[in-house]
Protein backbone atom coordinates (compact mmCIF):
# COMPACT_ATOMS: atom_id res chain seq x y z
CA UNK A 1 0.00 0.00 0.00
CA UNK A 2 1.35 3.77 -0.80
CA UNK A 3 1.93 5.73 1.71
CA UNK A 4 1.35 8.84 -0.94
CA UNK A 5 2.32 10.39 -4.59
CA UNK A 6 4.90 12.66 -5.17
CA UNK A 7 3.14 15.58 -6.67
CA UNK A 8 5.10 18.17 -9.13
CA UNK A 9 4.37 21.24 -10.49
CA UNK A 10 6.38 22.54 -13.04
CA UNK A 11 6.59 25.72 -15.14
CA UNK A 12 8.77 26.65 -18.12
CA UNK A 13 10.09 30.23 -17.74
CA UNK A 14 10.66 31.81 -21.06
CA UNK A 15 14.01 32.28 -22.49
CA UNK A 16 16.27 32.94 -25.48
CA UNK A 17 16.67 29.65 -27.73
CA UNK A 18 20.48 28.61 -27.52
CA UNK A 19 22.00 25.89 -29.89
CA UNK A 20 23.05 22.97 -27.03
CA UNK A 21 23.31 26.13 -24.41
CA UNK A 22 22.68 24.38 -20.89
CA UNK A 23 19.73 25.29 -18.91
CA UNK A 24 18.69 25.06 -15.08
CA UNK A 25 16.20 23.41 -12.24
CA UNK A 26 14.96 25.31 -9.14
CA UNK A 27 12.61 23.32 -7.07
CA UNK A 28 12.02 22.84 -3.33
CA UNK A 29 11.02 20.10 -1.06
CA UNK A 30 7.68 20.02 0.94
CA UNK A 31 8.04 17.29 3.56
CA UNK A 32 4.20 16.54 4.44
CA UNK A 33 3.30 13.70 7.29
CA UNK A 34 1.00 11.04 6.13
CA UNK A 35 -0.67 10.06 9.71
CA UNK A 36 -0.73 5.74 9.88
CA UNK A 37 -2.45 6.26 13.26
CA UNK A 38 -4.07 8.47 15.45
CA UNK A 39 -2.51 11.14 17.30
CA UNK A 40 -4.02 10.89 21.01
CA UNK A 41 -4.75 14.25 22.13
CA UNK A 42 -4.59 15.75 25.50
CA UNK A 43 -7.92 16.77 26.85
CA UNK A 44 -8.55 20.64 26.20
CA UNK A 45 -7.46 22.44 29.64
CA UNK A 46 -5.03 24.16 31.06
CA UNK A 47 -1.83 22.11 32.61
CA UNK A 48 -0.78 23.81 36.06
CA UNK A 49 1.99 26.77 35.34
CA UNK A 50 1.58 26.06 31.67
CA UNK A 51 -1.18 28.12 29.06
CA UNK A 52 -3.05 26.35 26.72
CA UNK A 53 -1.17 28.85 24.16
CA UNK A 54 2.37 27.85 25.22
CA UNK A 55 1.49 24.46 24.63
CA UNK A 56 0.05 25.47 20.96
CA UNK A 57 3.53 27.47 20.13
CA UNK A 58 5.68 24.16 21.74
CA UNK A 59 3.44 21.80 19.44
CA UNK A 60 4.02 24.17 16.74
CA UNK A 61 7.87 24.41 16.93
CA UNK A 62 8.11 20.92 17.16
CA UNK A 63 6.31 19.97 14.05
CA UNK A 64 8.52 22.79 12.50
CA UNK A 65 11.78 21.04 13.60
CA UNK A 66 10.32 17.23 12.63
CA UNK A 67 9.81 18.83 9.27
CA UNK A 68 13.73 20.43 9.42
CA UNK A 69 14.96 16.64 10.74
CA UNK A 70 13.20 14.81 7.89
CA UNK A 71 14.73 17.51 5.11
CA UNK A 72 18.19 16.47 6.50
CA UNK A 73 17.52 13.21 5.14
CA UNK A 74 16.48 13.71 1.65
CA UNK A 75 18.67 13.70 -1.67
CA UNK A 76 17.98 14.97 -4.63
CA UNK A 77 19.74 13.98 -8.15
CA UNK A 78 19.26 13.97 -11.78
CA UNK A 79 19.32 10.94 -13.70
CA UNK A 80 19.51 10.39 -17.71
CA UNK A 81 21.74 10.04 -20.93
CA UNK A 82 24.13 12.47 -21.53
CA UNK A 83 24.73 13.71 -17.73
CA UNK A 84 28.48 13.72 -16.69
CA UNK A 85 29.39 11.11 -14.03
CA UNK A 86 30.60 12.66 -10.82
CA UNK A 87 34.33 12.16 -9.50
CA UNK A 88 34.66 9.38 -7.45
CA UNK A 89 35.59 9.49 -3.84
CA UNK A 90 36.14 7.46 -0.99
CA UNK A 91 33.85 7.79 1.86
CA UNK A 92 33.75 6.77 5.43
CA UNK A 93 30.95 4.74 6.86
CA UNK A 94 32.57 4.42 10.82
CA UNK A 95 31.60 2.17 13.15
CA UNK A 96 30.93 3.72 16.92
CA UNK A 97 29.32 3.28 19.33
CA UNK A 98 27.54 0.65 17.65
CA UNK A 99 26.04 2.29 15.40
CA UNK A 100 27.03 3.93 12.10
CA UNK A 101 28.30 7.40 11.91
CA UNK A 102 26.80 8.64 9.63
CA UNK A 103 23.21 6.75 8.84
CA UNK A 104 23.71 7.24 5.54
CA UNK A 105 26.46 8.88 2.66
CA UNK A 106 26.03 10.10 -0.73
CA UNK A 107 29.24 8.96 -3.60
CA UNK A 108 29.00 8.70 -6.97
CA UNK A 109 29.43 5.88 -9.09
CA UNK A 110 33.13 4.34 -8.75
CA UNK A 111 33.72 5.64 -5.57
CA UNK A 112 34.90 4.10 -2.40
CA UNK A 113 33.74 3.56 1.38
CA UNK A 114 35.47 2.34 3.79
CA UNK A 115 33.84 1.14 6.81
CA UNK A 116 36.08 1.50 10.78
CA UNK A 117 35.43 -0.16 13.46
CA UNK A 118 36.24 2.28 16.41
CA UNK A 119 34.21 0.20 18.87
CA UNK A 120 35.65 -2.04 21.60
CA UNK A 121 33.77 -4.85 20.07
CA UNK A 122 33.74 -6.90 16.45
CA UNK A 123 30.91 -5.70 14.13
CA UNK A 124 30.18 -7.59 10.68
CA UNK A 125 29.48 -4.99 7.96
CA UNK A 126 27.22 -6.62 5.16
CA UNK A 127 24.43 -5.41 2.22
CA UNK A 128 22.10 -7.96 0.60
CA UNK A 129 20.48 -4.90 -1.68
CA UNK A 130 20.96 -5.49 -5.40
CA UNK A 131 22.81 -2.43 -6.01
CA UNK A 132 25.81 -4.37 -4.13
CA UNK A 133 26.31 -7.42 -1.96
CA UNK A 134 28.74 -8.13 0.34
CA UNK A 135 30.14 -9.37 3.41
CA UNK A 136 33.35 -7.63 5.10
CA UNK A 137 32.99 -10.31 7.96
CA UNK A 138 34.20 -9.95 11.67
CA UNK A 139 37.16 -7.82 12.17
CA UNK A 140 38.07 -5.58 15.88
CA UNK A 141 39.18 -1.88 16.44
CA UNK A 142 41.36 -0.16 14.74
CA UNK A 143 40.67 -1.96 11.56
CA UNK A 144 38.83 -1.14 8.73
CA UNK A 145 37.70 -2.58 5.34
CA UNK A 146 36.86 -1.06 2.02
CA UNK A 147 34.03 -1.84 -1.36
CA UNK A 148 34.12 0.11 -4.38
CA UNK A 149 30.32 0.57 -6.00
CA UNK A 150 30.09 0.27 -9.36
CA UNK A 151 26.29 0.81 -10.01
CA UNK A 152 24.19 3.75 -8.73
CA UNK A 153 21.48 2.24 -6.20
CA UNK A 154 20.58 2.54 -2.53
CA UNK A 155 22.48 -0.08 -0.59
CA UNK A 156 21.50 -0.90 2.56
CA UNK A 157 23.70 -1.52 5.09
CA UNK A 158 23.77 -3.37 8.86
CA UNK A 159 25.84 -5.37 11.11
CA UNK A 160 25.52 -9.22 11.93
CA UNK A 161 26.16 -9.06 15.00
CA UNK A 162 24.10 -5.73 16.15
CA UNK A 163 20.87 -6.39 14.42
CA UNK A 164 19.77 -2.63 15.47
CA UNK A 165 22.93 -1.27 13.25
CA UNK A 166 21.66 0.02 9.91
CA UNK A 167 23.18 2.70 7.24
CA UNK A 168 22.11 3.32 3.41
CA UNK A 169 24.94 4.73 1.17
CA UNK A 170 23.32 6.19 -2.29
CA UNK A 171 25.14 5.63 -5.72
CA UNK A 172 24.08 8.51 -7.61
CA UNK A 173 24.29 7.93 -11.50
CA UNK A 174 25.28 11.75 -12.29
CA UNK A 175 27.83 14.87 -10.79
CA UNK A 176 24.32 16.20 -10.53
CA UNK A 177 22.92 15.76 -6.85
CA UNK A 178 22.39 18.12 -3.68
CA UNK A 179 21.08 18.14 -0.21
CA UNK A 180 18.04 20.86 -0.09
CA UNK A 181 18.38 23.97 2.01
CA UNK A 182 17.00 24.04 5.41
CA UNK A 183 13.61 25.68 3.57
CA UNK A 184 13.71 22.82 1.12
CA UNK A 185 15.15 24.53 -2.01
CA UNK A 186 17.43 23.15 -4.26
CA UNK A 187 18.84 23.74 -7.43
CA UNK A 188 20.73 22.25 -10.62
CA UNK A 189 22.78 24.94 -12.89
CA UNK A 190 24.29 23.80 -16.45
CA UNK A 191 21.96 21.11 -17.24
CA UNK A 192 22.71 19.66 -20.88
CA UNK A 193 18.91 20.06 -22.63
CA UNK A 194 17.41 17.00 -22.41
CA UNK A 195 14.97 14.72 -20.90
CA UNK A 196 15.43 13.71 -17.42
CA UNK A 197 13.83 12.28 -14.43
CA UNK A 198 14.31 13.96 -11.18
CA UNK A 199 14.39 11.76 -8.26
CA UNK A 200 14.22 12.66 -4.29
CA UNK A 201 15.29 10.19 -1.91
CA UNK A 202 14.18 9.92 1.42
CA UNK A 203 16.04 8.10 3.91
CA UNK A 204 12.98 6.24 5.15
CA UNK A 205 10.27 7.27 2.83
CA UNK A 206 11.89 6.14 -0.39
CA UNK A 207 12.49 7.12 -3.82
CA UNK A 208 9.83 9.64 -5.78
CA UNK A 209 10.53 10.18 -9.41
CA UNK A 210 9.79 12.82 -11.93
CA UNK A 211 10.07 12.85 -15.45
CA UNK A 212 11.20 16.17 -16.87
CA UNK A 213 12.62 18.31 -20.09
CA UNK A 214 14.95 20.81 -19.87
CA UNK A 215 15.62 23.03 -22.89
CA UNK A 216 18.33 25.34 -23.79
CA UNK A 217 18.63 28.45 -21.35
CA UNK A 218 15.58 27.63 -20.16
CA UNK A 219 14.75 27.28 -16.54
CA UNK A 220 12.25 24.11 -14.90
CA UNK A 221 10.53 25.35 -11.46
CA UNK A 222 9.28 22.36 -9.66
CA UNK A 223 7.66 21.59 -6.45
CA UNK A 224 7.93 18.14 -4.64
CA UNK A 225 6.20 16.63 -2.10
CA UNK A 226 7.27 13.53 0.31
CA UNK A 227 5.12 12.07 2.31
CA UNK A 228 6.68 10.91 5.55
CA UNK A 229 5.06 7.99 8.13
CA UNK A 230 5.03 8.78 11.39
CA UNK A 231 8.00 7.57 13.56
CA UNK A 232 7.99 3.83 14.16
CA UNK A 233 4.61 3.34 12.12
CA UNK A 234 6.52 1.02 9.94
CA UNK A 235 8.67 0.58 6.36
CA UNK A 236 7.61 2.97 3.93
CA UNK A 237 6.96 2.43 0.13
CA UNK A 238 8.21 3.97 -3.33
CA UNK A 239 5.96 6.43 -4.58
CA UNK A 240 5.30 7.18 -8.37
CA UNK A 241 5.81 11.04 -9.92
CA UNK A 242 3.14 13.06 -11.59
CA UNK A 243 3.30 16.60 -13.21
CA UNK A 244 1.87 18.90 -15.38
């Protein structure tokens, strides 16, 4: 079942027609909250030595932050013929306090991660996604051990012998990708003309695709919307793109 669609809307701002010239996407991200259950609401009076307005504003500035928290974990790349490939790099993916640090990384295709241990135990770093299986098997501190990734994809990643250890590292196909803004915007300059899809990743939500044309000195606006469960209401699903 879908937790929601991705919903674009995209307008082509007028510009002067340029043989091959590149042109550009602006778009932000709209994180909305698709409820899976039932918020239970405290009965309407006031707490002792607390307003019923302070606790509107505290609700208020939370659901502003949880909407900052779940930006932090979206990507957003381009994906199509003709794009450049970004340089590869070599990431790190450490092992502390058992858990990975960072929950997830970003590289482009052909690049490295290595993967510390800087606990004071073993941990077993392994992926069974399709992108890229593998098994670095038991090694202690102070060690590491390195995979190359060869194929954009979401690889998931956790540890054999902490079953609550889990990163994702994302193979992006092109050198175009970016992190949105703390207000969701984002943008892509120098964009070959061409058709492309557009695809947002969510750390737990998924991937939401777009298809989209950019022409020559030409600029694409587009909004996108991610529905987000709830904390703890369960996996989420990969939603489907629509524009106009």
């Amino acid at each position: 079942m879908k937790i929601g669609v991705l919903i674009l809307s995209g307008c082509l701002l007028a510009g002067t027609a340029g043989a091959a010239e590149p042109g550009s996407i602006v778009g932000r991200i709209i994180v909305t909250r698709a409820m899976t259950k039932r918020r239970v609401s405290l009965p309407a009076y006031s707490l002792r030595g607390v307003s019923t307005g302070q606790v509107d504003a505290d609700e208020a500035a939370t659901h502003q932050k949880s909407r900052s928290n779940e930006l932090s974990q979206v990507v957003v790349y381009l994906q199509g013929p003709g794009l450049p490939k970004g340089a590869p790099v070599t990431a790190t993916l450490a092992q502390k306090d058992r858990r990975f640090d960072p929950d997830f990384v970003v590289v482009p295709v052909g690049s490295t991660v290595s993967f510390p241990n800087d606990d004071p135990v073993f941990h077993n770093v392994f992926s069974l996604s399709k992108t890229k299986k593998f098994d670095l098997g038991y090694y202690p501190r102070g060690e590491t051990r390195k995979v190359k990734f060869d194929q954009p994809g979401v690889v998931q990643v956790y540890c054999h012998i902490h079953s609550d250890m889990s990163a994702a590292i994302l193979v992006v196909p092109s050198a175009f990708w970016t992190r949105p803004s703390a207000d969701g915007s984002f943008s892509f300059k120098n964009v070959p003309p061409g058709s492309y899809e557009i695809i947002a990743w969510h750390r737990s939500a998924g991937i939401f695709r777009y298809q989209t044309t950019v022409e020559a000195r030409q600029r694409r606006v587009v909004q996108i919307e991610i529905p987000v469960r709830e904390a703890n209401a369960g996996a989420a699903s990969t939603g489907a793109g629509s524009g106009r």
